[in-house]
N, C-alpha and C. Protein backbone atom coordinates (compact mmCIF):
# COMPACT_ATOMS: atom_id res chain seq x y z
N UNK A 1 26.39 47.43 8.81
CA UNK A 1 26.00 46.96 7.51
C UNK A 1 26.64 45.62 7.18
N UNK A 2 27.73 45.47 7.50
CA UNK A 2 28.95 44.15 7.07
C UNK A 2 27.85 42.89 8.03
N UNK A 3 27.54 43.41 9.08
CA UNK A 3 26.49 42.11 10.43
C UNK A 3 25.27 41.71 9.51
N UNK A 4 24.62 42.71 9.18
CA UNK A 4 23.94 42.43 8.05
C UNK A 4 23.89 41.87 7.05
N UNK A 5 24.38 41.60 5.97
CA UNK A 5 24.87 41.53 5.17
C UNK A 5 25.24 39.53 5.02
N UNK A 6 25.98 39.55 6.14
CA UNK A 6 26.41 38.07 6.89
C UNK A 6 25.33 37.13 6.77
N UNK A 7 24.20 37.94 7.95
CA UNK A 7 23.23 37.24 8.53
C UNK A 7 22.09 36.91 6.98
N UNK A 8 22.26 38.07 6.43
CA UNK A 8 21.26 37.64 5.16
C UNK A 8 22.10 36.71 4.21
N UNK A 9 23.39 36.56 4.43
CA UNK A 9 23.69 35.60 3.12
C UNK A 9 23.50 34.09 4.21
N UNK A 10 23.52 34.60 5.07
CA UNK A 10 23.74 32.71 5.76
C UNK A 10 22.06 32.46 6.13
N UNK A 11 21.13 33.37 6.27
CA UNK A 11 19.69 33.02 6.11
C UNK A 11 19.29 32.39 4.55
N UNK A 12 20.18 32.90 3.69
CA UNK A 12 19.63 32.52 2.21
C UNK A 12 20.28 30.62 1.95
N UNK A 13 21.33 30.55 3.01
CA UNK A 13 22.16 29.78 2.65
C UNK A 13 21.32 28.82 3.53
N UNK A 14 20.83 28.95 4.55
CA UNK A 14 20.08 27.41 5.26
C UNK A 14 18.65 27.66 4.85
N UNK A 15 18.08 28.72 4.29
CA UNK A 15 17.14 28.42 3.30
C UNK A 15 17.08 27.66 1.81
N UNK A 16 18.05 27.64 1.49
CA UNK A 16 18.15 27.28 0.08
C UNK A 16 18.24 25.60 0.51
N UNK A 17 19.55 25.59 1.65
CA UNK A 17 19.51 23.64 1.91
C UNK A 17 18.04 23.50 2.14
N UNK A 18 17.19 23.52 3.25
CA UNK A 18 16.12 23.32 3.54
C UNK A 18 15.45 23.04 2.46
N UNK A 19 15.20 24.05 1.62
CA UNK A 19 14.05 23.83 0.08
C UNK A 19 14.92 22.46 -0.65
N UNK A 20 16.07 22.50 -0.80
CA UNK A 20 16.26 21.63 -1.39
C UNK A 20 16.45 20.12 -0.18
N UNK A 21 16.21 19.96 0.47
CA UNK A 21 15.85 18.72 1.40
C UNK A 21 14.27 19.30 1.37
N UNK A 22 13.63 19.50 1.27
CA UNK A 22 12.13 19.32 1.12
C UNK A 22 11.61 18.51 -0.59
N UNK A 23 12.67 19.67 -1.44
CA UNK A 23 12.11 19.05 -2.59
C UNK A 23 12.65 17.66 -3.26
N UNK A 24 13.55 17.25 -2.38
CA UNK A 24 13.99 16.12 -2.37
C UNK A 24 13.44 14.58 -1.69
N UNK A 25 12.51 15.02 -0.44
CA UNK A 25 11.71 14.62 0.42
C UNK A 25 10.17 14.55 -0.71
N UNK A 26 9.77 15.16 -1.21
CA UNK A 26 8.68 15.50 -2.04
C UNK A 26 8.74 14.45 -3.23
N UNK A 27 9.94 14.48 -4.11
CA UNK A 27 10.62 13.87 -5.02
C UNK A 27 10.31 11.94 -4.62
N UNK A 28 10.66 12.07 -3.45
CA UNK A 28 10.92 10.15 -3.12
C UNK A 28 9.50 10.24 -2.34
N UNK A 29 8.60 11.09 -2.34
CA UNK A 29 7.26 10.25 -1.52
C UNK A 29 6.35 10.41 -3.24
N UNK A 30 6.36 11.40 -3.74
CA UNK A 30 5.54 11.24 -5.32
C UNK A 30 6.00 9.62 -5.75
N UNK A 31 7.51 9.52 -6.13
CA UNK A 31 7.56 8.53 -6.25
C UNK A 31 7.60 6.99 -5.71
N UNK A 32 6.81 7.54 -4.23
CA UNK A 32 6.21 6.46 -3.53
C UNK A 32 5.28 5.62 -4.30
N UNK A 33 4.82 7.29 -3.70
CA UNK A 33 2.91 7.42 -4.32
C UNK A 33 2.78 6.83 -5.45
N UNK A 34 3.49 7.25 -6.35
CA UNK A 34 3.12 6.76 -7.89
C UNK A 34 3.47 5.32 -7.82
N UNK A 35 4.26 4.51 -7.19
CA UNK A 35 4.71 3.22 -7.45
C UNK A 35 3.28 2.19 -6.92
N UNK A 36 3.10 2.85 -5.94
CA UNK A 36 1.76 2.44 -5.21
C UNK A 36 0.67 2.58 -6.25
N UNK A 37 0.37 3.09 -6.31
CA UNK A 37 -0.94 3.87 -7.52
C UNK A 37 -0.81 2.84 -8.64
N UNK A 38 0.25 2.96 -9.39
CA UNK A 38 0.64 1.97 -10.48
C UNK A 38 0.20 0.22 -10.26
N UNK A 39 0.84 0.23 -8.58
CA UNK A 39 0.75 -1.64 -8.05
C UNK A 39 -0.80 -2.09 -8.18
N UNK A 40 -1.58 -0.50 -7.55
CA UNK A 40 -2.98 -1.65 -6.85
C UNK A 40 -3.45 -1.20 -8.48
N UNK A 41 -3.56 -0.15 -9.57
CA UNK A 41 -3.69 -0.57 -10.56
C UNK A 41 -3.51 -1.55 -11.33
N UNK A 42 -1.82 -2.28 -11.44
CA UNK A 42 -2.02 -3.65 -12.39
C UNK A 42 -2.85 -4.51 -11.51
N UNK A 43 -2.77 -4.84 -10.02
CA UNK A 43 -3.53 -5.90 -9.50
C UNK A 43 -4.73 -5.93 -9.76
N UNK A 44 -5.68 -4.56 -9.49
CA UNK A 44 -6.72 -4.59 -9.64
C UNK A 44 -7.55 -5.13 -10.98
N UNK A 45 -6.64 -4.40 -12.21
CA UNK A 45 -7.18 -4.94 -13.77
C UNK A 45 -6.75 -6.24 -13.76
N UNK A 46 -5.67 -6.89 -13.06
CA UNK A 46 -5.33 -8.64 -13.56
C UNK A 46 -5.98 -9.28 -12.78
N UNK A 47 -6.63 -8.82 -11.56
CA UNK A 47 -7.67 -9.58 -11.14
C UNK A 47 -9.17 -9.49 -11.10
N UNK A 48 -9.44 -8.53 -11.82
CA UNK A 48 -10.73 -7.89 -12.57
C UNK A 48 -11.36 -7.42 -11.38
N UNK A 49 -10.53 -6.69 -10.47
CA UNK A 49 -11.73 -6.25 -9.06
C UNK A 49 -11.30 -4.46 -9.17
N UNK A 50 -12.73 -4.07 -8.69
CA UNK A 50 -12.32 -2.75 -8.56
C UNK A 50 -11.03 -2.21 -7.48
N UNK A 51 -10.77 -0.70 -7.85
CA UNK A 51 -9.58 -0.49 -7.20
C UNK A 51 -10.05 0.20 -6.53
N UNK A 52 -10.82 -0.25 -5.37
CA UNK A 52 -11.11 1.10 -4.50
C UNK A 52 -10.96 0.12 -2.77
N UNK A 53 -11.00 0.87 -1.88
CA UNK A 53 -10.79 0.25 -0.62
C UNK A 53 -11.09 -0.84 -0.33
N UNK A 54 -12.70 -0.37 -0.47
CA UNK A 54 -13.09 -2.21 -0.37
C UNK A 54 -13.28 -3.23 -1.13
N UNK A 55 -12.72 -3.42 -2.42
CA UNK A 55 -12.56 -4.53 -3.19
C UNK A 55 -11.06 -4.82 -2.75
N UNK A 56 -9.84 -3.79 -2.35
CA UNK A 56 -8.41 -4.05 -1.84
C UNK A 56 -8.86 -5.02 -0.41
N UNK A 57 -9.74 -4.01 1.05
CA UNK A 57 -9.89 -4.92 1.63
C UNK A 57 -10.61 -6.37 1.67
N UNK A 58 -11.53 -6.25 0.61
CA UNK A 58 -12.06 -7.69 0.35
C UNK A 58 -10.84 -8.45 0.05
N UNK A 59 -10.64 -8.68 -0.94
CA UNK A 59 -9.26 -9.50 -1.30
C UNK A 59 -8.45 -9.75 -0.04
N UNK A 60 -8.16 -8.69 0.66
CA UNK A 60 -6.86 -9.05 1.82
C UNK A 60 -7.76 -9.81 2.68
N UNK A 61 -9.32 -10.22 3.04
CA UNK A 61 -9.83 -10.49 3.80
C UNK A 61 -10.20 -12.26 3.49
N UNK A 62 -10.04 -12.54 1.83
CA UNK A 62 -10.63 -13.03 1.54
C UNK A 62 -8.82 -14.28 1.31
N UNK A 63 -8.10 -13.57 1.59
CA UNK A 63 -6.73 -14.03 1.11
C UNK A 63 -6.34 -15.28 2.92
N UNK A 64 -6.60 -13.84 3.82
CA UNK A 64 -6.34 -14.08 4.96
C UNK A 64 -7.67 -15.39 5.58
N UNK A 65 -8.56 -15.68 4.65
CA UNK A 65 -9.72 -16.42 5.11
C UNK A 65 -8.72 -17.88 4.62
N UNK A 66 -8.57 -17.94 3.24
CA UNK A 66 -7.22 -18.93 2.69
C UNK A 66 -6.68 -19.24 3.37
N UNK A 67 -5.74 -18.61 3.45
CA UNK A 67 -4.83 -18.77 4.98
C UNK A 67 -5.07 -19.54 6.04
N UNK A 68 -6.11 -19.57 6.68
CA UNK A 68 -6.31 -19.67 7.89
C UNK A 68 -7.15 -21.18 7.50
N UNK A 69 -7.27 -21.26 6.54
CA UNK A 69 -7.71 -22.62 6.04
C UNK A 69 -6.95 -23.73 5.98
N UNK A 70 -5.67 -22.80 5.38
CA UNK A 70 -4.55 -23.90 5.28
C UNK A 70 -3.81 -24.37 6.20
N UNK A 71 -3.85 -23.49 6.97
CA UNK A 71 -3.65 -23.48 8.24
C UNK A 71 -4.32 -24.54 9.43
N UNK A 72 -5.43 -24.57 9.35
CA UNK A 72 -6.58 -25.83 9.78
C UNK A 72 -5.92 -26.92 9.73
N UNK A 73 -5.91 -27.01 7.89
CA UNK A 73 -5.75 -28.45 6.96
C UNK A 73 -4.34 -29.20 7.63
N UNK A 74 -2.96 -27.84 8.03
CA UNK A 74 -1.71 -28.81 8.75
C UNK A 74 -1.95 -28.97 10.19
N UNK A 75 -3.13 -28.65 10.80
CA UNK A 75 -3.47 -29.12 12.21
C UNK A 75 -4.51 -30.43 12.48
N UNK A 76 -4.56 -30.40 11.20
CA UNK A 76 -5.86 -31.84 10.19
C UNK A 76 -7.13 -31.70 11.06
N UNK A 77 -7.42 -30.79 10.91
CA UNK A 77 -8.86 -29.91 11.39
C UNK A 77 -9.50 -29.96 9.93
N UNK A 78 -10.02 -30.60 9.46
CA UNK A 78 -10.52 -30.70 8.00
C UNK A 78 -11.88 -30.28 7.77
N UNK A 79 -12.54 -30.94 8.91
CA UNK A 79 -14.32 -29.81 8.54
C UNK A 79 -13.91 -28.32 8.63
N UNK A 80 -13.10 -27.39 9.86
CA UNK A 80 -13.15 -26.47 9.63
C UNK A 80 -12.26 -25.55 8.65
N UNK A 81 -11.46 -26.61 8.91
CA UNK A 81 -10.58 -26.44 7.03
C UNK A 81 -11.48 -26.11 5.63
N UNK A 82 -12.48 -26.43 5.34
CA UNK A 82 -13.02 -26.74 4.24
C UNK A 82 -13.87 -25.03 4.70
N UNK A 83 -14.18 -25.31 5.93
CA UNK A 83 -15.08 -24.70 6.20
C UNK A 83 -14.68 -22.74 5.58
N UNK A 84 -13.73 -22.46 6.44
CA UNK A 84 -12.82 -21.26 5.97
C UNK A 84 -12.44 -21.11 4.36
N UNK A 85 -12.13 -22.31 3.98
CA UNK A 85 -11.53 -22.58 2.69
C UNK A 85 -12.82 -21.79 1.41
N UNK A 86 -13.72 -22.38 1.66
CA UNK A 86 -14.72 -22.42 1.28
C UNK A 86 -15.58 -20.35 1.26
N UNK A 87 -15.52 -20.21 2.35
CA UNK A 87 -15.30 -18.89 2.87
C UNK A 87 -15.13 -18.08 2.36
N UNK A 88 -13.36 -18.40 2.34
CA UNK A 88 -12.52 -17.22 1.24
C UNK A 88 -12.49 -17.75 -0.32
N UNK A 89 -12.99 -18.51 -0.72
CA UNK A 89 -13.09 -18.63 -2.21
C UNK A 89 -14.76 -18.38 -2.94
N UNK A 90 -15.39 -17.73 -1.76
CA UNK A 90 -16.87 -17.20 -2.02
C UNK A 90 -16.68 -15.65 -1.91
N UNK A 91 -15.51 -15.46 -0.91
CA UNK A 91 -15.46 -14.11 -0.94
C UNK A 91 -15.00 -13.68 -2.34
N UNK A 92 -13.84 -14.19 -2.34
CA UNK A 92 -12.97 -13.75 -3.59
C UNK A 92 -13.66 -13.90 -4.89
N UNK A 93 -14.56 -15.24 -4.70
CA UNK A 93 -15.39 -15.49 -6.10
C UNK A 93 -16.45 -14.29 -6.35
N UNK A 94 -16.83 -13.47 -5.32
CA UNK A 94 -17.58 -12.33 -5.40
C UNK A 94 -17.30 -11.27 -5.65
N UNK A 95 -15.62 -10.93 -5.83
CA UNK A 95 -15.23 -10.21 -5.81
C UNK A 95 -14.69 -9.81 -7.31
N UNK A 96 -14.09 -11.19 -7.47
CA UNK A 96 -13.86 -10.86 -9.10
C UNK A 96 -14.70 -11.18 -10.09
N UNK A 97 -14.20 -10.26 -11.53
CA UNK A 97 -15.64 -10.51 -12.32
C UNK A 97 -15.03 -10.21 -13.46
C-alpha cells in the first residue's frame, strides 16, 4: 500500500508540472496569435486592403516588385527600373481602396 501510494503522489506530481508547462505554452502562443491578428488588422484598415491572404500576399508582392526597382535604379538600369517600379505601384494601386 505505502509503493502505492508513492507512485500515485509522484504521478500527480509530474502531471500537474506537465499541465502547467502546457498551459503556459498555450498562454505565449494565444498571445502570439492575438499580437498577429491585431498587426495584419491595423495594417490592413490603415492601408484600406482587405485582410485576407491575398490582399497580405498582394502587398508583399507588390512591396517586393518596389524593391527590385530600386534596386535596378542603383545598378542605373533605368528602363527596367521604371519598368518594375511601375509594376508594383499598379499592383499596390489595385489593391488599395
Amino acid at each position: 500500500m505505502g509503493i502505492e501510494g508513492f507512485f500515485e503522489g509522484l504521478g500527480e506530481a509530474i502531471g500537474a508540472a506537465i499541465r502547467y508547462v502546457v498551459d503556459a505554452l498555450k498562454g505565449i502562443f494565444d498571445w502570439i496569435i492575438i499580437a498577429g491578428y491585431n498587426f495584419l488588422e491595423g495594417l490592413s484598415s490603415a492601408l484600406g486592403i482587405d485582410r485576407s491572404v491575398l490582399g497580405i500576399g498582394g502587398l508583399i508582392v507588390g512591396l517586393v516588385l518596389i524593391v527590385t526597382a530600386f534596386r535596378a535604379f542603383f545598378r542605373r538600369a533605368v528602363v527596367s527600373g521604371l519598368i518594375w517600379l511601375f509594376l508594383g505601384l499598379w499592383l499596390l494601386s489595385w489593391l488599395i481602396y
